[in-house]
Protein backbone atom coordinates (compact mmCIF):
# COMPACT_ATOMS: atom_id res chain seq x y z
CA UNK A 1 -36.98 49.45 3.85
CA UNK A 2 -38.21 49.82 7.10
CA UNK A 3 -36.90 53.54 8.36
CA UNK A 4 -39.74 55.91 6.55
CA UNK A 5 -39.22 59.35 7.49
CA UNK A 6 -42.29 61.08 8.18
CA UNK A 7 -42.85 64.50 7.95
CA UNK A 8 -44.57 66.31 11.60
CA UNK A 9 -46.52 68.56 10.10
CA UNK A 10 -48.86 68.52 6.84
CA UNK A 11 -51.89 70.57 5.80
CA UNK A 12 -54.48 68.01 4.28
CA UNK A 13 -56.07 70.52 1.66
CA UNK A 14 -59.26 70.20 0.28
CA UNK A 15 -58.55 68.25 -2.49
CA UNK A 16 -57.11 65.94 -0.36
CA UNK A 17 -53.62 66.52 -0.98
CA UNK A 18 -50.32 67.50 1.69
CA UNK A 19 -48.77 70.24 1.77
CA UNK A 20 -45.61 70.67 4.16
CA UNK A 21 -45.54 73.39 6.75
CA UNK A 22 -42.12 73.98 7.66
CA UNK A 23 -40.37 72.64 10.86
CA UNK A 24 -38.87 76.37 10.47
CA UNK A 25 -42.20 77.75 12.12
CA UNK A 26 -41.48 75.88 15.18
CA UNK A 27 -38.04 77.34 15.10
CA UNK A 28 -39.80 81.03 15.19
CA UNK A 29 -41.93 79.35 18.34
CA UNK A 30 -44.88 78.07 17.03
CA UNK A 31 -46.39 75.36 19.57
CA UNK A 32 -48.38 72.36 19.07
CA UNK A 33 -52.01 71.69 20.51
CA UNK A 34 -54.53 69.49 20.76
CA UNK A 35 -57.56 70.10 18.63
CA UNK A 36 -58.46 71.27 23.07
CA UNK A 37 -55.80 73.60 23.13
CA UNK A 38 -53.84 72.05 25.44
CA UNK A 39 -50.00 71.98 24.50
CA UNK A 40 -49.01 68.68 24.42
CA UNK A 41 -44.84 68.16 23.12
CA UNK A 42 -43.39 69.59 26.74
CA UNK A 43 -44.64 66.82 28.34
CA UNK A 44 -43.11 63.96 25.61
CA UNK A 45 -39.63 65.23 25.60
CA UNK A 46 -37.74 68.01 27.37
CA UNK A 47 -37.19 69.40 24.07
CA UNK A 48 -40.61 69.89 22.77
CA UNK A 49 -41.41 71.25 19.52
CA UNK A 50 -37.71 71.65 18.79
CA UNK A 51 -36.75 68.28 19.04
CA UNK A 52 -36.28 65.92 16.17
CA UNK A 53 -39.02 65.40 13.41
CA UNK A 54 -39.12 61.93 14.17
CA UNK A 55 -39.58 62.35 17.72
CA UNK A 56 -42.37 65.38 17.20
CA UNK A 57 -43.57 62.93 14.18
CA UNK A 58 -44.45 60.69 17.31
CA UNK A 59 -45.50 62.73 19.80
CA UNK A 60 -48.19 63.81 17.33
CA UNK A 61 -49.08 60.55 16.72
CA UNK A 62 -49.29 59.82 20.68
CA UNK A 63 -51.61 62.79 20.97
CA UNK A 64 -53.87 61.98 17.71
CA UNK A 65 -54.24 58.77 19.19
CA UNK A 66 -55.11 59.78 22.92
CA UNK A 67 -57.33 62.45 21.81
CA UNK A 68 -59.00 60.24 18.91
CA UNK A 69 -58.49 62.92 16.35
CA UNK A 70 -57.16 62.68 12.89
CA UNK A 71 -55.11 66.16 13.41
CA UNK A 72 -53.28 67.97 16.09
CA UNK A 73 -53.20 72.41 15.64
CA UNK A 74 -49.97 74.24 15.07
CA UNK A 75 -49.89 77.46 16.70
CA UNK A 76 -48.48 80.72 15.10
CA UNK A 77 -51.10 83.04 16.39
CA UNK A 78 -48.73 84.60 18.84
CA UNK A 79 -46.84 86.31 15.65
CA UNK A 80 -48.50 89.48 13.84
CA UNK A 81 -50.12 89.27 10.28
CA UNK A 82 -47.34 91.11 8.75
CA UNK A 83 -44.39 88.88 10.24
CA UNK A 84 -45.72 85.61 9.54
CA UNK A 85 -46.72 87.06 5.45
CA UNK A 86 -42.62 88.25 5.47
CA UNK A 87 -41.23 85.27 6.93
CA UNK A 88 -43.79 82.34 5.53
CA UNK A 89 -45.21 84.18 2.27
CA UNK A 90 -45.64 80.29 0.48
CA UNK A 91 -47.05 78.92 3.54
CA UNK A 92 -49.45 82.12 4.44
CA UNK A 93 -50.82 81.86 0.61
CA UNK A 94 -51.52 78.16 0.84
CA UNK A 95 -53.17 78.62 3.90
CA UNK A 96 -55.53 81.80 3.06
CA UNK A 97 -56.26 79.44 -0.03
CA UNK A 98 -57.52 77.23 2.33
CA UNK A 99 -59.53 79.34 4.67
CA UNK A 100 -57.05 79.63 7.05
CA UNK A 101 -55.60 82.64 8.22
CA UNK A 102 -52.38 81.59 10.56
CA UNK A 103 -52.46 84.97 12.08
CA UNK A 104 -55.46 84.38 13.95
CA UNK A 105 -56.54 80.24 13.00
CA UNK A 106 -53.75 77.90 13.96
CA UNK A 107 -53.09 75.26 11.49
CA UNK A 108 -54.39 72.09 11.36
CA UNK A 109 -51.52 69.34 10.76
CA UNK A 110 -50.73 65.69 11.02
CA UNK A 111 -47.90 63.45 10.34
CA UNK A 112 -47.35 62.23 6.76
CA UNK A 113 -45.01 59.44 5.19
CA UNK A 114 -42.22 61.99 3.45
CA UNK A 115 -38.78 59.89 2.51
CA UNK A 116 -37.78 56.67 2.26
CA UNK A 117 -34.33 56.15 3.43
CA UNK A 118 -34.50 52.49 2.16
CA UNK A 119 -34.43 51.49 -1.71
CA UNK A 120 -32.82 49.54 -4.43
CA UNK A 121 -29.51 48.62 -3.10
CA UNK A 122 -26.28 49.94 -5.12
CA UNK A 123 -22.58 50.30 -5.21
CA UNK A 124 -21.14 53.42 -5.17
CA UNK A 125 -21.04 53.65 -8.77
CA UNK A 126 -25.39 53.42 -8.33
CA UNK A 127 -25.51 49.65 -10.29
CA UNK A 128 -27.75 47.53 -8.87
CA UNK A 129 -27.59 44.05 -9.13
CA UNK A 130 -29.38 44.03 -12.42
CA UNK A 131 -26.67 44.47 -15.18
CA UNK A 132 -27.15 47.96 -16.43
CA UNK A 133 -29.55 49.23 -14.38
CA UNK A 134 -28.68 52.05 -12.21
CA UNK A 135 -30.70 53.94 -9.69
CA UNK A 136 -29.91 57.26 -7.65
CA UNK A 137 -32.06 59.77 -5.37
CA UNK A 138 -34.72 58.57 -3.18
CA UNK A 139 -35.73 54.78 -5.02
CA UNK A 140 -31.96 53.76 -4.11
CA UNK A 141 -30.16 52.79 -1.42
CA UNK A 142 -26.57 53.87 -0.37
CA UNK A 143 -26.49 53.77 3.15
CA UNK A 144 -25.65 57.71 3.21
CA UNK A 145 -28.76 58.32 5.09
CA UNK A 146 -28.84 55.99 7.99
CA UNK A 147 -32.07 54.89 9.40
CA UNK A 148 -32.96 59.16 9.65
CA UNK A 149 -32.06 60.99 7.02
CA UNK A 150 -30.24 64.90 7.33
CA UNK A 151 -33.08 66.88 5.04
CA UNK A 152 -30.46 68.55 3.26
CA UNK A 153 -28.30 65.25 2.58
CA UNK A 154 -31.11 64.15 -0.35
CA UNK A 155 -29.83 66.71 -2.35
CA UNK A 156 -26.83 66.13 -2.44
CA UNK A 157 -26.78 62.42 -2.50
CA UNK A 158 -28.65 63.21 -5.70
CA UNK A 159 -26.06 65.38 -7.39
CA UNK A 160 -23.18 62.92 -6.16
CA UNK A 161 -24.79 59.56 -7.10
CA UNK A 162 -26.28 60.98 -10.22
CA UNK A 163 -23.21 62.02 -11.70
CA UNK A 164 -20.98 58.35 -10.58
CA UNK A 165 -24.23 56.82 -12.23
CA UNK A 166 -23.57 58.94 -15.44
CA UNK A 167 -20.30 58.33 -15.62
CA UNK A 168 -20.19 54.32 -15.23
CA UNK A 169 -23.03 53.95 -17.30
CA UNK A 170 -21.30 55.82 -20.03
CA UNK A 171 -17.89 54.12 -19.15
CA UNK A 172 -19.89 50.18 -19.06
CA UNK A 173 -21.10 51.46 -22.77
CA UNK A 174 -18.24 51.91 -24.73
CA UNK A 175 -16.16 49.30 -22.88
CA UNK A 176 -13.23 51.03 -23.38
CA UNK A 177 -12.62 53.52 -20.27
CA UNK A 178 -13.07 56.66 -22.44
CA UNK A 179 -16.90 56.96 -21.65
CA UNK A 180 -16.05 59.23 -19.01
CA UNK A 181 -13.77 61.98 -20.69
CA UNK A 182 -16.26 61.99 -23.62
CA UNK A 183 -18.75 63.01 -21.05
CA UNK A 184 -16.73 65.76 -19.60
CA UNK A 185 -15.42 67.06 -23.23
CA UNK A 186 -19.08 67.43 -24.53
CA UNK A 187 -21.53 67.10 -21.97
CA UNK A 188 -25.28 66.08 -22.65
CA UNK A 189 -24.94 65.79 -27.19
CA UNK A 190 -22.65 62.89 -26.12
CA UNK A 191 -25.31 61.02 -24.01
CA UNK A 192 -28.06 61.78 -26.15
CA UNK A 193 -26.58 60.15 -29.40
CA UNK A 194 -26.10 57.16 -27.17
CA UNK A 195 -29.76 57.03 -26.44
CA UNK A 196 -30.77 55.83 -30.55
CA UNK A 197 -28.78 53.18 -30.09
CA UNK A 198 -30.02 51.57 -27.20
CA UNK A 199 -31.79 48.08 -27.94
CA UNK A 200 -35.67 47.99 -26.75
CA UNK A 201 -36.17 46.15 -23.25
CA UNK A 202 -37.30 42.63 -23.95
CA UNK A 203 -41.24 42.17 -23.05
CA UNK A 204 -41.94 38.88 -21.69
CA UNK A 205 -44.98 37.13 -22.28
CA UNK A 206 -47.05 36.20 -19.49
CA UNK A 207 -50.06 33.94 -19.58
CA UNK A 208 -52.97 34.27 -17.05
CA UNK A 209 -55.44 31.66 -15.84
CA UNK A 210 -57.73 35.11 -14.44
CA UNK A 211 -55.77 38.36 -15.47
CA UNK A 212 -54.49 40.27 -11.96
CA UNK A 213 -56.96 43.13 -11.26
CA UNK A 214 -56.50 46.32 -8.92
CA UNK A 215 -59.21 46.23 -6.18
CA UNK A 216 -61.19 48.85 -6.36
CA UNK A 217 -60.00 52.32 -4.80
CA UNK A 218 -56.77 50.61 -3.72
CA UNK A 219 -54.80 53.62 -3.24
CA UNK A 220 -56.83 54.79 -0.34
CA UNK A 221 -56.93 51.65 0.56
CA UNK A 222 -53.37 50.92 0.77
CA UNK A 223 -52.30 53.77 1.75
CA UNK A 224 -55.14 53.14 5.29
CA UNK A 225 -53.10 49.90 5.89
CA UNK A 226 -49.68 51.37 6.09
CA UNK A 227 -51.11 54.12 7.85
CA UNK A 228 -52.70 51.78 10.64
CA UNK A 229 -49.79 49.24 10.60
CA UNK A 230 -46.77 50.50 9.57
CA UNK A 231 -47.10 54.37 10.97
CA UNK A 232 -44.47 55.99 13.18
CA UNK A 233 -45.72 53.80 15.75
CA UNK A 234 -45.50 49.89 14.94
CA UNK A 235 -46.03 46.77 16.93
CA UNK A 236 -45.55 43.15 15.36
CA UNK A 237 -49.66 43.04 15.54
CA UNK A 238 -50.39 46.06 13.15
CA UNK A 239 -47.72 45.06 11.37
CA UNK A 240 -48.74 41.34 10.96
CA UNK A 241 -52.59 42.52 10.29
CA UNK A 242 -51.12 44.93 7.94
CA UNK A 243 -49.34 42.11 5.67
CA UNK A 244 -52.81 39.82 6.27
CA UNK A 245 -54.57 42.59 4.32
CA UNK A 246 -52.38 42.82 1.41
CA UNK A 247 -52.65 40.12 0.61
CA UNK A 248 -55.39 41.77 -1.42
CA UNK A 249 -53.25 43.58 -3.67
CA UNK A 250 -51.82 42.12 -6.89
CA UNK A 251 -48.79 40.31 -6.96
CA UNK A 252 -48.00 41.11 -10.58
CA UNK A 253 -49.56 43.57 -12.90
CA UNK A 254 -51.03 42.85 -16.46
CA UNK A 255 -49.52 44.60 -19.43
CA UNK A 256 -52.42 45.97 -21.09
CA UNK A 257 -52.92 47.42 -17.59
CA UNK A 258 -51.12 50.42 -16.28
CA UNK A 259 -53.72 50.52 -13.23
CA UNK A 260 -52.88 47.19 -12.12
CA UNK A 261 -48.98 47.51 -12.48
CA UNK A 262 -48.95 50.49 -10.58
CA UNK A 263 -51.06 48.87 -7.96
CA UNK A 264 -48.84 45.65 -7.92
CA UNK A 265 -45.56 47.80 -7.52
CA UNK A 266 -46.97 50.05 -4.97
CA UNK A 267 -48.00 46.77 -2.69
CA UNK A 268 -44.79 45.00 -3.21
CA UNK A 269 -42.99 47.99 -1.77
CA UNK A 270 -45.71 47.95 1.00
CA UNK A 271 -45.05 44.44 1.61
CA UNK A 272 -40.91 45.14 1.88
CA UNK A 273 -41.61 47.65 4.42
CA UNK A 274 -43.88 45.64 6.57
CA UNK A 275 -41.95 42.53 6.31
CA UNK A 276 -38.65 44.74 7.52
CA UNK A 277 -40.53 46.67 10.13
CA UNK A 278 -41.67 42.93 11.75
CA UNK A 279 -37.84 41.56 11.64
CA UNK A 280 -35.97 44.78 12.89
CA UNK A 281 -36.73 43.82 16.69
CA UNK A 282 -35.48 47.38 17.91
CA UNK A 283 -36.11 50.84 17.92
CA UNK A 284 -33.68 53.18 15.78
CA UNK A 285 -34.05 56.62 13.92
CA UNK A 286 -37.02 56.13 12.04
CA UNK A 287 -38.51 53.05 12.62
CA UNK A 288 -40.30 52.78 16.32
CA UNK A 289 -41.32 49.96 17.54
CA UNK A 290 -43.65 50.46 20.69
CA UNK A 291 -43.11 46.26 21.73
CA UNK A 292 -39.26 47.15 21.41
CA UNK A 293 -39.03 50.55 22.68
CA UNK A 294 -34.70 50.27 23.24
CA UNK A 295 -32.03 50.36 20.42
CA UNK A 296 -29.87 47.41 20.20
CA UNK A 297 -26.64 47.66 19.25
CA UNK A 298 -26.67 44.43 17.67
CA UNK A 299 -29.24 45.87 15.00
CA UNK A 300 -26.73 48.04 13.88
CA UNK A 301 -26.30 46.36 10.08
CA UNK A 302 -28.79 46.83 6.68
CA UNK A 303 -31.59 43.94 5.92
CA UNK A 304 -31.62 43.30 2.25
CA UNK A 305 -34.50 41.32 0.63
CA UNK A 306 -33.14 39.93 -3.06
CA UNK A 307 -35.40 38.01 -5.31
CA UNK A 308 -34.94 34.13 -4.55
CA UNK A 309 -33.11 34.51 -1.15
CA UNK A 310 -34.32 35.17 2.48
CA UNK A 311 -33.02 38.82 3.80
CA UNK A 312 -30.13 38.91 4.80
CA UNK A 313 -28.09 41.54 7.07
CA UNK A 314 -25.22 43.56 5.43
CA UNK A 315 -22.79 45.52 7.00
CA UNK A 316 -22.27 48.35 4.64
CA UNK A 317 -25.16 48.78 1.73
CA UNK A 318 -22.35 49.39 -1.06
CA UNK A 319 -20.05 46.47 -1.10
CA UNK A 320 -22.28 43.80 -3.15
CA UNK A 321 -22.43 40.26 -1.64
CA UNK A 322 -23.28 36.88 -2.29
CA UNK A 323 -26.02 35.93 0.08
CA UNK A 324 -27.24 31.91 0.88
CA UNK A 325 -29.71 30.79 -1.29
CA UNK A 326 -33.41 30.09 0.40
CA UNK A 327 -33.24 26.67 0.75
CA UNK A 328 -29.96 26.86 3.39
CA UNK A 329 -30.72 29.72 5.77
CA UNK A 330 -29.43 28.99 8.93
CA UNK A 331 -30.40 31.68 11.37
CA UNK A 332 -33.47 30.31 14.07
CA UNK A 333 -36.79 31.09 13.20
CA UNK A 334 -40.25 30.39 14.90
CA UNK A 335 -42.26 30.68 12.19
CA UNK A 336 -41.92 32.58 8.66
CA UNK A 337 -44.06 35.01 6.72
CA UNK A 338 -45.75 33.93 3.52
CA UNK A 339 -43.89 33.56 0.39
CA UNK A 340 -44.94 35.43 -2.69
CA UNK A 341 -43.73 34.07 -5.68
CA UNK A 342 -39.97 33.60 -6.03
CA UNK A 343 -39.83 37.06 -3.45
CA UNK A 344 -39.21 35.40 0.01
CA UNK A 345 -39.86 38.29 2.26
CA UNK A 346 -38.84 38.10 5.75
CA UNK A 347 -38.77 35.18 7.88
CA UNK A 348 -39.49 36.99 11.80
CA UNK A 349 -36.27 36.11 13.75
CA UNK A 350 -37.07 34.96 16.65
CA UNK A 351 -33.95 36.06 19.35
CA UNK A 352 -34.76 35.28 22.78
CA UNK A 353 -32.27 32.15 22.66
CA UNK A 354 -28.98 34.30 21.66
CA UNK A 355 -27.59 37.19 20.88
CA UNK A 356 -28.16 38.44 16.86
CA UNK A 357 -24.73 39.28 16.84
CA UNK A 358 -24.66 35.28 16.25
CA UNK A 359 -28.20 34.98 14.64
CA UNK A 360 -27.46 37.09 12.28
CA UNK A 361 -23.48 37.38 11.12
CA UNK A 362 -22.48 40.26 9.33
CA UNK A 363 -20.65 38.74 5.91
């Protein structure tokens, strides 16, 4: 949960929204500035504005926060009218729209939070842990990304996972194997008469003392705290302030209240990205962590977080394991973070005594 891949370069329109400008306009030279004009990515690494997004993703960062600006300027002024209309036409619209003409007014960008290469952990089949519940694209997690995902990969993670999902859920259906070839004979009528058939989810009933409610403009407000403590740049203090302040947030919504649901799920997968960010004690792909600037080979496994256990590290995301149950955890820790509900979210391992190769064994 911890490696968030953010995107380099997004408009902020005026209705507040992102919009992505390609990394294909740096390709075609554009340069990066500060709000100054001074040109700012030769200096952070040798490959300036062509180097990785997550390595432009930070030197933007770097020079927002030097500069105490909220945006840095990408430059495609050096490129006539006509070219940039020919080889940008969505882009050039969007930006016109916005009173922004990139011939002449370089574009005023900033990182944004873009994929998540973490998620619900599956098989290669897409079940989760929960019997029949399956989960492909972005919300799961094969391990097919890494901790920095290939752009193009998404895709076709989707198409690959989507279909295995189709197929075993059809195949755990009927029970009988022929789920599968059913499928393939006649396509989409055979799902759908499945679907009238399916029994309702069960709604439990939950009793409140003082019904959960969403604090008031808690999007913005959430989505300030990750911003400030769990950006491209982290440190165990942001991160540490940043699970202080959600505590905040709901820990469970209220039926009758969509609001308060969405706010609850939103800061529960807040909360899993913190916690993960504080434990991972390295820098790798997408997760930076200025206080541990090296990658250590050590690090090289998955963290899961399961409902009633402490994480636990996995060698390979797909091959479901049993992990120890809270109550017998045996790696060292100095202290823990808090406990919310029957979620225990990360204890922060504490390494300076031994290796994590023996803190933390890989089932």
């Amino acid at each position: 949960m911890e490696f968030v891949q953010f995107h380099p370069t997004v408009l902020h329109t005026r209705e507040g929204q992102g919009f992505l400008i390609s990394e294909a306009t740096r390709g075609e030279g554009a340069t990066l500035r500060t709000p100054g004009g001074t040109r700012f990515m030769p200096a952070y690494d040798p490959r300036a504005e062509l180097a990785p997004r997550d390595v432009v993703t930070r030197g933007i960062y770097d020079a927002m926060r030097r500069e105490g600006t909220n945006h840095v300027l990408l430059d495609l002024t050096h490129h006539p009218a006509a070219y940039l209309k020919l080889r940008f036409p969505t882009i050039c619209t969007r930006c016109l729209a916005e009173g922004i003409d990139p011939a002449t007014d370089p574009i005023p960008v900033a990182p944004a939070a873009h994929y998540l290469m973490g998620g619900i952990r599956t098989d290669i089949n897409g079940a989760t842990s929960l019997a029949g519940l399956y989960a492909a694209g972005e919300c799961a997690c094969t391990g097919v990304h890494g901790a920095n995902r290939l752009a193009s990969n998404s895709l076709l993670e989707c198409l690959v996972f989507g279909r295995r999902c189709a197929d075993a859920a059809l195949e755990q259906w009927t029970g009988d194997g022929k789920g599968k070839a059913a499928w393939q004979a006649t396509g989409v009528e055979y799902a759908a008469c499945l679907y009238p058939s399916l029994p309702p989810l069960p709604v439990p009933h939950l009793t409140y003392h003082t019904p959960p409610v969403a604090p008031p403009g808690w999007r913005s407000s959430l989505a300030a705290i990750m911003s400030t403590g769990a950006g491209p740049l982290r440190s165990a203090d942001r991160l540490l302030e940043a699970l202080r302040r959600l505590e905040a947030f709901p820990m469970q919504g209220f039926a009758p209240d969509p609001e308060t649901i969405t706010a609850a799920n939103a800061a529960l997968v807040a909360r899993l990205i913190v916690a993960h960010s504080l434990a991972r004690e390295e820098s790798r792909g997408a997760h930076r962590r200025v206080d541990f600037p090296q990658t250590d080979e050590a690090w090289q496994v998955h963290l899961v977080s399961r409902r009633g256990t402490r994480p636990y590290p996995v060698a390979t995301v797909t091959e479901m394991d049993h992990p120890q149950p809270a109550t017998d955890y045996p790696y060292p820790v100095d202290h823990q973070l808090p406990v919310w509900g029957d979620w225990c979210l990360l204890p922060v391992p504490q390494l300076r005594n031994g290796p994590l190769a023996e803190a933390y064994p890989v089932p």
